[in-house]
C-alpha atoms as a PDB file:
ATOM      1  CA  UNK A   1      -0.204  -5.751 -34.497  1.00  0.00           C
ATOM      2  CA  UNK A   2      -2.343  -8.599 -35.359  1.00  0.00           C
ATOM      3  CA  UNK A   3      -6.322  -7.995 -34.881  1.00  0.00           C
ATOM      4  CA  UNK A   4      -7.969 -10.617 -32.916  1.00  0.00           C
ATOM      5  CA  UNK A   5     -11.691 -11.704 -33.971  1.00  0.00           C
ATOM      6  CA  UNK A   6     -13.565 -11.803 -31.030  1.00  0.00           C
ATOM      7  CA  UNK A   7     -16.177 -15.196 -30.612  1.00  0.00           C
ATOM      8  CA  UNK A   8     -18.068 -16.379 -27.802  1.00  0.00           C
ATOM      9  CA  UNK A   9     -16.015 -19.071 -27.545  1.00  0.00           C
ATOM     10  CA  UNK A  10     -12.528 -16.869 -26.983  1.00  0.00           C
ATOM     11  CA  UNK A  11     -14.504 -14.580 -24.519  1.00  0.00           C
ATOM     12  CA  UNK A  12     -15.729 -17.416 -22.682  1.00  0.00           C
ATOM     13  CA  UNK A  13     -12.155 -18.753 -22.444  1.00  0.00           C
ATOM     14  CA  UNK A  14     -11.134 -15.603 -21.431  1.00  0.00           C
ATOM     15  CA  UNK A  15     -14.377 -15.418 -18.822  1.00  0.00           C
ATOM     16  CA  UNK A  16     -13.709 -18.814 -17.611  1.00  0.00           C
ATOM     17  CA  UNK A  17      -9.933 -17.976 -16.774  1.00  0.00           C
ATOM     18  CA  UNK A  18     -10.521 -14.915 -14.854  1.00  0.00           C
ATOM     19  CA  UNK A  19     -13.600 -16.597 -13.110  1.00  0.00           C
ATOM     20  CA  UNK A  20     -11.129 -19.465 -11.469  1.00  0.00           C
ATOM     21  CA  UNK A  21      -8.425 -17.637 -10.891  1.00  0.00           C
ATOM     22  CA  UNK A  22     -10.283 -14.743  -9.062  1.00  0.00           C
ATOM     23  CA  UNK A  23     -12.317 -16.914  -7.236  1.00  0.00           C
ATOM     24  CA  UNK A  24      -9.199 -19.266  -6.248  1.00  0.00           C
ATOM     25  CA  UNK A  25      -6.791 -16.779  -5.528  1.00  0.00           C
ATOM     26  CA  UNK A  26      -9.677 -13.965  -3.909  1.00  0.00           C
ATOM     27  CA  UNK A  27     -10.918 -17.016  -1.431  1.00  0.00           C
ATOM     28  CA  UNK A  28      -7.245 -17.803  -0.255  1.00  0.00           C
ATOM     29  CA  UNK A  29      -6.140 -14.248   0.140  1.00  0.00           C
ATOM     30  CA  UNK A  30      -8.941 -13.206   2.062  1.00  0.00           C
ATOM     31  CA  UNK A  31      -9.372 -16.129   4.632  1.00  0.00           C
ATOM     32  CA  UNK A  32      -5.796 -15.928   4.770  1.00  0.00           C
ATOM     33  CA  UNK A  33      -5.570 -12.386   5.674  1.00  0.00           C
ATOM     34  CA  UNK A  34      -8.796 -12.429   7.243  1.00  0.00           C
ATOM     35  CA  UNK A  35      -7.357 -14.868   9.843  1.00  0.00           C
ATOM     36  CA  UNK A  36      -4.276 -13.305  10.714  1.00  0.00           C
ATOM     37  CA  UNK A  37      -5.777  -9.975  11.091  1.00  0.00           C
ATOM     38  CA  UNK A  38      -8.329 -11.664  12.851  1.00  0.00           C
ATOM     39  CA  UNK A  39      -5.889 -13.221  15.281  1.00  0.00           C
ATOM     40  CA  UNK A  40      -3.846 -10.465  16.286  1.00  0.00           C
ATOM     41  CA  UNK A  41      -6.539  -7.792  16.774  1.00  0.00           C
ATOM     42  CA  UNK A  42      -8.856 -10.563  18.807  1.00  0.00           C
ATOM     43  CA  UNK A  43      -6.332 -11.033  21.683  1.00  0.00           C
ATOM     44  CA  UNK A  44      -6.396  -6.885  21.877  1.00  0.00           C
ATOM     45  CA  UNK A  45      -9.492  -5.578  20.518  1.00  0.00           C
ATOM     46  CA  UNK A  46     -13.333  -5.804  21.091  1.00  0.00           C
ATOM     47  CA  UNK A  47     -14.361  -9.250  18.186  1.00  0.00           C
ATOM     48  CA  UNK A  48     -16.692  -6.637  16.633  1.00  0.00           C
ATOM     49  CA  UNK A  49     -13.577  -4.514  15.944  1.00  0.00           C
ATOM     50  CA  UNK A  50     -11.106  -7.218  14.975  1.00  0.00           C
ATOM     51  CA  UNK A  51     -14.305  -8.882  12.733  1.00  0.00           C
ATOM     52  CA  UNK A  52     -14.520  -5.620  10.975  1.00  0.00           C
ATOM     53  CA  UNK A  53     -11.247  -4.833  10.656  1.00  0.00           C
ATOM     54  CA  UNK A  54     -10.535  -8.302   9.262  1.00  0.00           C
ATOM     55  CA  UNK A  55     -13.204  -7.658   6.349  1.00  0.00           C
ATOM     56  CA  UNK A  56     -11.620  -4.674   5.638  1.00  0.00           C
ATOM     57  CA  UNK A  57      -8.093  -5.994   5.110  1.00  0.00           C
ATOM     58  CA  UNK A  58      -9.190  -9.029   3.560  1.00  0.00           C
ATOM     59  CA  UNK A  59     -11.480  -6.566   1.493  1.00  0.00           C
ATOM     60  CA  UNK A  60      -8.478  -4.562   0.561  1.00  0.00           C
ATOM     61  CA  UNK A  61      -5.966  -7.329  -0.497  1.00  0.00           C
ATOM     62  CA  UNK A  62      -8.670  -8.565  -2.819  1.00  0.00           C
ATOM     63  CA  UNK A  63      -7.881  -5.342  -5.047  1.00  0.00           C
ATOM     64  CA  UNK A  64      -3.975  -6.230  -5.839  1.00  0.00           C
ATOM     65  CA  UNK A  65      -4.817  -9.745  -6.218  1.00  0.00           C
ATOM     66  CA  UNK A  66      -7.575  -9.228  -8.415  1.00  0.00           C
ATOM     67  CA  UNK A  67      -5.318  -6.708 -10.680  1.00  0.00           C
ATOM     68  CA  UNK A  68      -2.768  -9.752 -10.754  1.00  0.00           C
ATOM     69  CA  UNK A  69      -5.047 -12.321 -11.525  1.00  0.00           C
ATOM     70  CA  UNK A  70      -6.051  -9.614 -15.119  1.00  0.00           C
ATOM     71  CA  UNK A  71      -2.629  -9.275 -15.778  1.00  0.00           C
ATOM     72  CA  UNK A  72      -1.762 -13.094 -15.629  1.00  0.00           C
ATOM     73  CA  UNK A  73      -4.629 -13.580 -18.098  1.00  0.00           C
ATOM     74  CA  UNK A  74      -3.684 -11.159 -20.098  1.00  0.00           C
ATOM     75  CA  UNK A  75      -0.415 -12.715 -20.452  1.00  0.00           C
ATOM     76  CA  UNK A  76      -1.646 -16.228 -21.488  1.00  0.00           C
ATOM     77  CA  UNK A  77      -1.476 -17.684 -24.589  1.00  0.00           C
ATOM     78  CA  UNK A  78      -4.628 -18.918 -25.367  1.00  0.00           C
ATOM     79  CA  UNK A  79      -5.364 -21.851 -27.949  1.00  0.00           C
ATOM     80  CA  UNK A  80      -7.894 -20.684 -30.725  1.00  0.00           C
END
């Protein structure tokens, strides 16, 4: 296995990739299930509990996206 030579420059590529990503795909997965847990607990639930419940799940989904957004940079083929 080849060695890589680690610069500022690569780990700022490598920052800068996880950075957007996370921050894209965090922001749509959490409004989105945010919102739908949201909706169907505030039609049966007190809006504290459905509010809290929604940061929670949206909390929670944030974890497996995250761990896919590192593995999809990982994967990446970066120009050096």
């Amino acid at each position: 296995m080849d060695e890589l030579q680690v610069t500022w420059g690569k780990a700022t590529q490598v920052w800068w990739s996880l950075a957007w990503r996370g921050v894209l795909f965090g922001v749509l997965s959490g409004t989105a299930t945010g919102f739908l847990v949201s909706l169907i607990l505030g039609a049966t639930t007190q809006p504290a509990t459905a509010q809290a419940a929604a940061q929670l799940a949206a909390g929670l989904v944030g974890i497996p996206v995250g761990i896919w957004v590192v593995k999809t940079v990982l994967q990446k083929e970066y120009r050096y």
